[in-house]
Structures are given as structure tokens and as C-alpha cells.
C-alpha atoms as a PDB file:
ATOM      1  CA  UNK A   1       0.000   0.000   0.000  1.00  0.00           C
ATOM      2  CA  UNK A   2       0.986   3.403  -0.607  1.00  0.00           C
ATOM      3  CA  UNK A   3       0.356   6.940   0.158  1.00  0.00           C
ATOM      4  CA  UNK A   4       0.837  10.039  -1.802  1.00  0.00           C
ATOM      5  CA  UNK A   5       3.002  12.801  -0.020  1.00  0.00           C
ATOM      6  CA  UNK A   6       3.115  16.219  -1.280  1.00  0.00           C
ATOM      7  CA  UNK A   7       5.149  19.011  -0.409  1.00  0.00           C
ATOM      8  CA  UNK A   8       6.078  22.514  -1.563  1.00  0.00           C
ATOM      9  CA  UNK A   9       9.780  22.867  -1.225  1.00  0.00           C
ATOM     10  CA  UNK A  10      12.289  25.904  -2.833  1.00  0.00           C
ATOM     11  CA  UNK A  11      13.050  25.469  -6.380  1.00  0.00           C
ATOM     12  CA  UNK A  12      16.895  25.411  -6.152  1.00  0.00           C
ATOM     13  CA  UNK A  13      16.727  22.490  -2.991  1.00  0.00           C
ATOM     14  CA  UNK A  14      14.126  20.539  -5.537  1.00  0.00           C
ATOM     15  CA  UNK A  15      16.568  21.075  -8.437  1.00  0.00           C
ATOM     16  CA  UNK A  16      19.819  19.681  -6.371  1.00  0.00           C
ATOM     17  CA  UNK A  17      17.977  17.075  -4.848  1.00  0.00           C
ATOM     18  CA  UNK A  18      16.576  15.840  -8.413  1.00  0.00           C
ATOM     19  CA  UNK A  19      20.087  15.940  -9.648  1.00  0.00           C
ATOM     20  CA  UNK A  20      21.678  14.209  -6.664  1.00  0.00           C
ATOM     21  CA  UNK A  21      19.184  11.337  -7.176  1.00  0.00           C
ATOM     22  CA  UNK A  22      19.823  10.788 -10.566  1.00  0.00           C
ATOM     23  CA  UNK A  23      23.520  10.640 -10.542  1.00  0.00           C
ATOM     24  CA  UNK A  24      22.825   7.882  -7.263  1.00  0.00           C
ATOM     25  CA  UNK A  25      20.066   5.943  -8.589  1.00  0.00           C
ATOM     26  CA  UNK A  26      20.872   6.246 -11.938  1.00  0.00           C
ATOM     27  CA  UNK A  27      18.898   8.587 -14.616  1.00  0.00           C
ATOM     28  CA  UNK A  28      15.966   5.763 -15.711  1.00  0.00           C
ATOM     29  CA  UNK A  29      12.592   5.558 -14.065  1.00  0.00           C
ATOM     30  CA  UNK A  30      11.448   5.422 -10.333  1.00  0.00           C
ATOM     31  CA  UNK A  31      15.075   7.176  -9.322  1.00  0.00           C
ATOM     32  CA  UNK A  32      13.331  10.342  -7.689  1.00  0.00           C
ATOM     33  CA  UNK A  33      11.158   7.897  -5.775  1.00  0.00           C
ATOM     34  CA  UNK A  34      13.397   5.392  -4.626  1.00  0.00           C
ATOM     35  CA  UNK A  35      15.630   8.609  -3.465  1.00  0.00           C
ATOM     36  CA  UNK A  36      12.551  10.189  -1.476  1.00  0.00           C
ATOM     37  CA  UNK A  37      12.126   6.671   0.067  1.00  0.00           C
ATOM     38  CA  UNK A  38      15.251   6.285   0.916  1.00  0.00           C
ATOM     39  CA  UNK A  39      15.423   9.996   2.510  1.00  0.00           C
ATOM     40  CA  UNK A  40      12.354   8.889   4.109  1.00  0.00           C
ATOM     41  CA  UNK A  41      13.246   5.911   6.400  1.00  0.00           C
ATOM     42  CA  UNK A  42      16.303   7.503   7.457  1.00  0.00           C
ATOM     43  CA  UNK A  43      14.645  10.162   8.812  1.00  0.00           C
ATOM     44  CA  UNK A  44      12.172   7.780  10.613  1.00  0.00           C
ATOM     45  CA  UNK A  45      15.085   5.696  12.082  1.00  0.00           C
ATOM     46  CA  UNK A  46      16.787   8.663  13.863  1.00  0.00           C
ATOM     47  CA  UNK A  47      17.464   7.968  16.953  1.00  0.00           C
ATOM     48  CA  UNK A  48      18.069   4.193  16.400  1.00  0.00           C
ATOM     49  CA  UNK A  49      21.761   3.681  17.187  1.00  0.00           C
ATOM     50  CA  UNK A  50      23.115   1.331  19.373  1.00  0.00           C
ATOM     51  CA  UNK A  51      25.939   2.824  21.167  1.00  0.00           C
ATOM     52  CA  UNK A  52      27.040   0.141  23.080  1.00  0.00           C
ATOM     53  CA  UNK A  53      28.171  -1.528  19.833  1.00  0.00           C
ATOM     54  CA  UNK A  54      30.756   0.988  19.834  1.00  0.00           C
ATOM     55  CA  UNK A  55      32.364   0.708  23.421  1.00  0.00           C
ATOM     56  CA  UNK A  56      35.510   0.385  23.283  1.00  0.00           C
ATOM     57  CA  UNK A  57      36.454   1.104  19.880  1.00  0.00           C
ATOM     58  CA  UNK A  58      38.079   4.464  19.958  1.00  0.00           C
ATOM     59  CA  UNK A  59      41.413   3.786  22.677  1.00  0.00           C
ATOM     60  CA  UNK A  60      43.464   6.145  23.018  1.00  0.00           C
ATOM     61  CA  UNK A  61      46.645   6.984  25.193  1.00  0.00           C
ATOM     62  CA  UNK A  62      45.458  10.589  25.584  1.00  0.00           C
ATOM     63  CA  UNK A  63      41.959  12.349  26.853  1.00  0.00           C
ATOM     64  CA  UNK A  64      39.406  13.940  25.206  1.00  0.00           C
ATOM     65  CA  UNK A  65      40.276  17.220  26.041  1.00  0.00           C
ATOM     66  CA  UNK A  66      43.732  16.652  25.069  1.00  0.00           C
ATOM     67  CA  UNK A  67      42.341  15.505  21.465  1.00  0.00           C
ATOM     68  CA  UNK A  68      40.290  18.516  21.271  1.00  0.00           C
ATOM     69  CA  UNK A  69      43.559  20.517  22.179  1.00  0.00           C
ATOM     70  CA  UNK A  70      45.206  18.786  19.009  1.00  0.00           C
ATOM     71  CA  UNK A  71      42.384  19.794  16.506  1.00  0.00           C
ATOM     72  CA  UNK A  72      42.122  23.016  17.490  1.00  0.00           C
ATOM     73  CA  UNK A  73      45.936  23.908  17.277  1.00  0.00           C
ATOM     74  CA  UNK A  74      45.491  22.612  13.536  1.00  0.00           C
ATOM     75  CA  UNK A  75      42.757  24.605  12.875  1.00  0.00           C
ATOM     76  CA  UNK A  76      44.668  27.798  14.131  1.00  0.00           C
END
């Protein structure tokens, strides 16, 4: 089953977002759809992430604050 969504949206995002889904899903028919689908369940799934699946992956021999140190002095 499906539904019909509409939207009014600025030209210029409509016209990048067209383009984007083209050169992704390829320039035949049903790209714009399957782009706006896909757009559409990762919005819904926000949220979703299992962060314990990460403990433990990120070790490092310094802290946090000493890593934010770092990137800042690069920035500078």
C-alpha cells in the first residue's frame, strides 16, 4: 500500500535534490522515488543507534580534552 506525499519545497533544494538522485540511482525511471524513500526511512530511524556496539572502539593513550587541544591547534 501506498500513500501520496506532497510538499512545496524551494526550487533550487528541488533542483539539487533531483540531480543528486539521478547521478545515485541512476537517470531511468522510479530514481526520484526510490531517493525520497530512501530519505524517508532515514529520517524515521533517527534515533536508532546502538551505542554500546561501539564501546571500546576508539582507545586512546590521551583524553578527550587533550584531542580537542590537538584539533584546534590545527585549525589555528
Amino acid at each position: 500500500m501506498s500513500e501520496v506525499v506532497k510538499a512545496e519545497v524551494p526550487k533550487a533544494l528541488a533542483r539539487k535534490f533531483r540531480k543528486r538522485a539521478l547521478e545515485i540511482y541512476g537517470y531511468q525511471r522510479g530514481a526520484i522515488k526510490r531517493a525520497l524513500e530512501d530519505l524517508m526511512k532515514r529520517f524515521v530511524g533517527l534515533g536508532r543507534v546502538d551505542w554500546s556496539s561501539l564501546r571500546g572502539t576508539l582507545k586512546s593513550e590521551i583524553s578527550s580534552v587533550e584531542l580537542q587541544h590537538r584539533a584546534w591547534r590545527e585549525v589555528d
